[in-house]
Protein backbone atom coordinates (compact mmCIF):
# COMPACT_ATOMS: atom_id res chain seq x y z
CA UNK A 1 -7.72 38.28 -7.90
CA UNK A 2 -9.39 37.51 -11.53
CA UNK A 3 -9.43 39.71 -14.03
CA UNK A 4 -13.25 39.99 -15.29
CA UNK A 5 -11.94 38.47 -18.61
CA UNK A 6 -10.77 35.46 -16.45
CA UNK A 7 -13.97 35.63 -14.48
CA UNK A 8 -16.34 35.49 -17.60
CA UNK A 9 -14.25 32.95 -19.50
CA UNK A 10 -14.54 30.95 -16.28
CA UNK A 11 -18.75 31.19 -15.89
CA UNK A 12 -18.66 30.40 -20.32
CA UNK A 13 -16.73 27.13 -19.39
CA UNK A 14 -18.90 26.33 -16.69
CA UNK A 15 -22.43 27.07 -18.86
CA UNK A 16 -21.27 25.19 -21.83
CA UNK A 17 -19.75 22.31 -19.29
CA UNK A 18 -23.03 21.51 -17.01
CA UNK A 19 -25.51 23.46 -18.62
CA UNK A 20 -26.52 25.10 -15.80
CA UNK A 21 -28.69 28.50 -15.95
CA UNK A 22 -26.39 31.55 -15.78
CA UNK A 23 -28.89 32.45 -13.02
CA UNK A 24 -27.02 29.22 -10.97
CA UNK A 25 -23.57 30.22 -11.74
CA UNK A 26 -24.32 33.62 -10.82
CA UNK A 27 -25.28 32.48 -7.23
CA UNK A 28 -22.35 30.41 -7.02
CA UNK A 29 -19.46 33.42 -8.26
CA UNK A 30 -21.39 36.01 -5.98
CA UNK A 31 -21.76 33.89 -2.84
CA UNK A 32 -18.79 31.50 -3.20
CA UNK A 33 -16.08 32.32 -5.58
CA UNK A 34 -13.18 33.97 -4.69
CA UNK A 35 -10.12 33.50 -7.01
CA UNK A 36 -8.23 31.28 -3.88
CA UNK A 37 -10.56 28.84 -4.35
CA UNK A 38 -10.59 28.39 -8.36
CA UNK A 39 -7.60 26.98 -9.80
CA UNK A 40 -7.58 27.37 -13.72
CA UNK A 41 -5.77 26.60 -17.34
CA UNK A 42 -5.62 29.90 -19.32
CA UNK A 43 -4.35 30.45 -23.03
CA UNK A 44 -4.01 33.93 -24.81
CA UNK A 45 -7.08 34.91 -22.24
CA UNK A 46 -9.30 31.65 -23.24
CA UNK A 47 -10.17 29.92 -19.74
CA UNK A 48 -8.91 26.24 -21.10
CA UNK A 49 -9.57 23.93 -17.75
CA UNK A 50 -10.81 25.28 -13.77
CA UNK A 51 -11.56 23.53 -10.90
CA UNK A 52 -12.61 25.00 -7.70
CA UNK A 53 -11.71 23.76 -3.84
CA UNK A 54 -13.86 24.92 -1.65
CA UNK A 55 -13.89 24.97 2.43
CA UNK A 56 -16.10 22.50 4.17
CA UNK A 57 -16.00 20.27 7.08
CA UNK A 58 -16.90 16.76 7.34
CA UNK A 59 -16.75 14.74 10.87
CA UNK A 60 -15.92 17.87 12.39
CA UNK A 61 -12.39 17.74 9.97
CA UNK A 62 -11.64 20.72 7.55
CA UNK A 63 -11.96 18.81 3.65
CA UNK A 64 -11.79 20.63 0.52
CA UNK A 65 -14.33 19.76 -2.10
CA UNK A 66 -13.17 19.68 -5.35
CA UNK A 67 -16.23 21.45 -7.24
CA UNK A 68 -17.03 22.17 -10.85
CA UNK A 69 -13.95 20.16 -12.40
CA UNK A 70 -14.63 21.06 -16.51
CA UNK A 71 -12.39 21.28 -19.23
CA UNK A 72 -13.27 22.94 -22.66
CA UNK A 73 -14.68 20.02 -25.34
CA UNK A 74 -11.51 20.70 -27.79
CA UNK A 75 -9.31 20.79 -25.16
CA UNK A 76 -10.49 17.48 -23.35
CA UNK A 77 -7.54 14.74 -23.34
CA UNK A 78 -4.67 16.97 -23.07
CA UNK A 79 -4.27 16.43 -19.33
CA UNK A 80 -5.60 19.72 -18.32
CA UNK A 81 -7.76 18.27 -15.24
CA UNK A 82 -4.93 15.55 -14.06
CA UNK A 83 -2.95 18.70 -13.90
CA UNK A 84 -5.18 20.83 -12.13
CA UNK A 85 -6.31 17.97 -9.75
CA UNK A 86 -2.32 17.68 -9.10
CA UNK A 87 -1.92 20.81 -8.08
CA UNK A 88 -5.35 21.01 -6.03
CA UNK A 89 -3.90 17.98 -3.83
CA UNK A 90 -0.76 20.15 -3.14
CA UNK A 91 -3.01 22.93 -2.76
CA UNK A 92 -5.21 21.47 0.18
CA UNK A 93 -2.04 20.01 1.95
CA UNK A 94 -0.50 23.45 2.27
CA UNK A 95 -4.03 24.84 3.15
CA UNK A 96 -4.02 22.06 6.01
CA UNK A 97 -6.70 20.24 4.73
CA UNK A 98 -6.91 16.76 5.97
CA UNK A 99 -8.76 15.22 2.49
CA UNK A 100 -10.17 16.51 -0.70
CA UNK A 101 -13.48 14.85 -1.68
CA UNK A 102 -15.96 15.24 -4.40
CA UNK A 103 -19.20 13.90 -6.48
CA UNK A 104 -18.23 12.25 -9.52
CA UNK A 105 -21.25 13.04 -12.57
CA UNK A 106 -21.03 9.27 -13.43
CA UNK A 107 -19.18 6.02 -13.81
CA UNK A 108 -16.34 7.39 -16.27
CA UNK A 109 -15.38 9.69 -14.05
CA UNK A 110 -15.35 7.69 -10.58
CA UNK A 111 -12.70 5.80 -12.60
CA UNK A 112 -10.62 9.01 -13.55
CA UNK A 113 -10.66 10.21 -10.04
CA UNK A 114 -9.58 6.45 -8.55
CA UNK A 115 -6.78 6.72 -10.59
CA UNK A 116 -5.96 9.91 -8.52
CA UNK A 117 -6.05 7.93 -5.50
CA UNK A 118 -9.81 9.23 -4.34
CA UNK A 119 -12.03 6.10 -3.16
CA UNK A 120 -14.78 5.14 -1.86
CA UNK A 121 -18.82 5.75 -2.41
CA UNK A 122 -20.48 7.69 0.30
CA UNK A 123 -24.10 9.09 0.18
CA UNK A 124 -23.57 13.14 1.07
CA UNK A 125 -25.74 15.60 2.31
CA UNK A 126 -24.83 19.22 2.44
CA UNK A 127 -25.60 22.25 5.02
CA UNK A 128 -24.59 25.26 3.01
CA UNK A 129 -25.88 29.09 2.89
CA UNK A 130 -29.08 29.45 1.10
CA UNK A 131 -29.60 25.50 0.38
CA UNK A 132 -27.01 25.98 -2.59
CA UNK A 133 -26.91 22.04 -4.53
CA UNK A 134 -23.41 21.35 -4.61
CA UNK A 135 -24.00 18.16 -6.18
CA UNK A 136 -24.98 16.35 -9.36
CA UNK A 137 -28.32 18.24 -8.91
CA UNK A 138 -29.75 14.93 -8.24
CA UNK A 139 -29.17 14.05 -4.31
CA UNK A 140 -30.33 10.46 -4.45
CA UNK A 141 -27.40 10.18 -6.98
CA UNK A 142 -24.77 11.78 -5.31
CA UNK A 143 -21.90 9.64 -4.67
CA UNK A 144 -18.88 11.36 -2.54
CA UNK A 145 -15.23 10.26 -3.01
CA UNK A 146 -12.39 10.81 -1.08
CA UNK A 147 -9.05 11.33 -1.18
CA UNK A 148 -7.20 11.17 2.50
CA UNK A 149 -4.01 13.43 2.45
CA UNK A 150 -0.92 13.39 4.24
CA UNK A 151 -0.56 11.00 7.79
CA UNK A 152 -4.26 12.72 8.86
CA UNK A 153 -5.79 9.40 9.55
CA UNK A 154 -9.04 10.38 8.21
CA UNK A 155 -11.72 7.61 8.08
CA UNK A 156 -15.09 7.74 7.57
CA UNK A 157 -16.75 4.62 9.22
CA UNK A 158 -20.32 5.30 7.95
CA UNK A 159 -22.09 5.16 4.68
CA UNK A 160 -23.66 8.37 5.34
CA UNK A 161 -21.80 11.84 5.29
CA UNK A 162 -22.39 15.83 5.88
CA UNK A 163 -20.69 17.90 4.35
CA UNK A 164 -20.78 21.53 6.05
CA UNK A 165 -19.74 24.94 4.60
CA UNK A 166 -16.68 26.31 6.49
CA UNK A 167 -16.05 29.17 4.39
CA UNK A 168 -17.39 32.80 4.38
CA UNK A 169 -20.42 33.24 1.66
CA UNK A 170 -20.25 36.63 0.72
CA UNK A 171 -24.16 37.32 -0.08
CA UNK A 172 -26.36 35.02 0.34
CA UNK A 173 -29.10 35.36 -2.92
CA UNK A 174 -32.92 33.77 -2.73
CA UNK A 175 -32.77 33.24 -6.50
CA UNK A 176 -30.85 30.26 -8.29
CA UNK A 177 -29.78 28.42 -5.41
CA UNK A 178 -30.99 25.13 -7.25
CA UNK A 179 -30.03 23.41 -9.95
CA UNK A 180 -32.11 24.20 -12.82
């Protein structure tokens, strides 16, 4: 479980990383957050680096998305997200997962995550509780990668994917389910 310290040192990062309203990030940490799903870099109670995996299913196959990757501006280039990617692979195979996938925010970062072994350029959709965006905030932009793990065979033989929520949302809020 996260201490409250972690837990607001984790919504800061996320503000000052996207720029999302606090109304947003409120949705997601009430309906979706639960500290198994956020991995995180900590120092002398700072929140340095998080990422969060989260449960969905895609071609009827449990995948975890790999959601909200930020690290603090000062702190970028010291590995902190190759690290916590790292461990999210290791993560998802002991979870069972057969594939981690996420959206990439632009072209700098489709080339981190190749380097990680994720591929690929899929058009996503998402059926989630309340309608919550999941993506870039801009749909028509949202570009999934993917990252098979382990002998699981997973392919994806269309351009198209859903991506479904497979997890338990805890409340499910009308307010700030959108990107603002």
């Amino acid at each position: 479980m996260c201490s409250e310290e972690t837990r607001c040192g984790l919504k800061k990062l996320w503000v000052e990383s996207f720029g999302d309203s606090e109304e947003f990030v409120d949705n997601f940490f009430d309906t979706f957050c639960s500290s198994e799903r956020v991995l995180f870099v900590e120092e002398s109670g700072r929140v340095l680096s998080m990422l969060y995996i989260l449960p969905f299913s895609m071609e009827g196959k449990n995948v975890g998305y790999i959601y909200a990757v930020a690290t603090a501006q000062e702190e970028r280039g010291k590995g902190f997200a190759t690290f916590l990617l790292r461990k999210a692979i290791n993560v998802a195979r002991e979870q069972g997962y057969c594939a981690l996938v996420t959206i990439p925010a632009d072209e700098g970062l489709r080339v981190f995550y190749s380097r990680l072994g994720f591929a690929g350029e899929y058009h996503v959709t998402f059926d989630s509780p309340g309608d919550f965006d999941f993506g870039t905030g801009e749909s028509g932009k949202d570009k999934l990668m993917i990252l098979p793990l382990g002998n699981s065979g997973f392919v994806v033989k269309t351009a198209e994917v859903k991506l479904c929520w497979n997890g338990k949302a805890e409340t499910i809020g009308g307010m700030g389910k959108k990107r603002s």
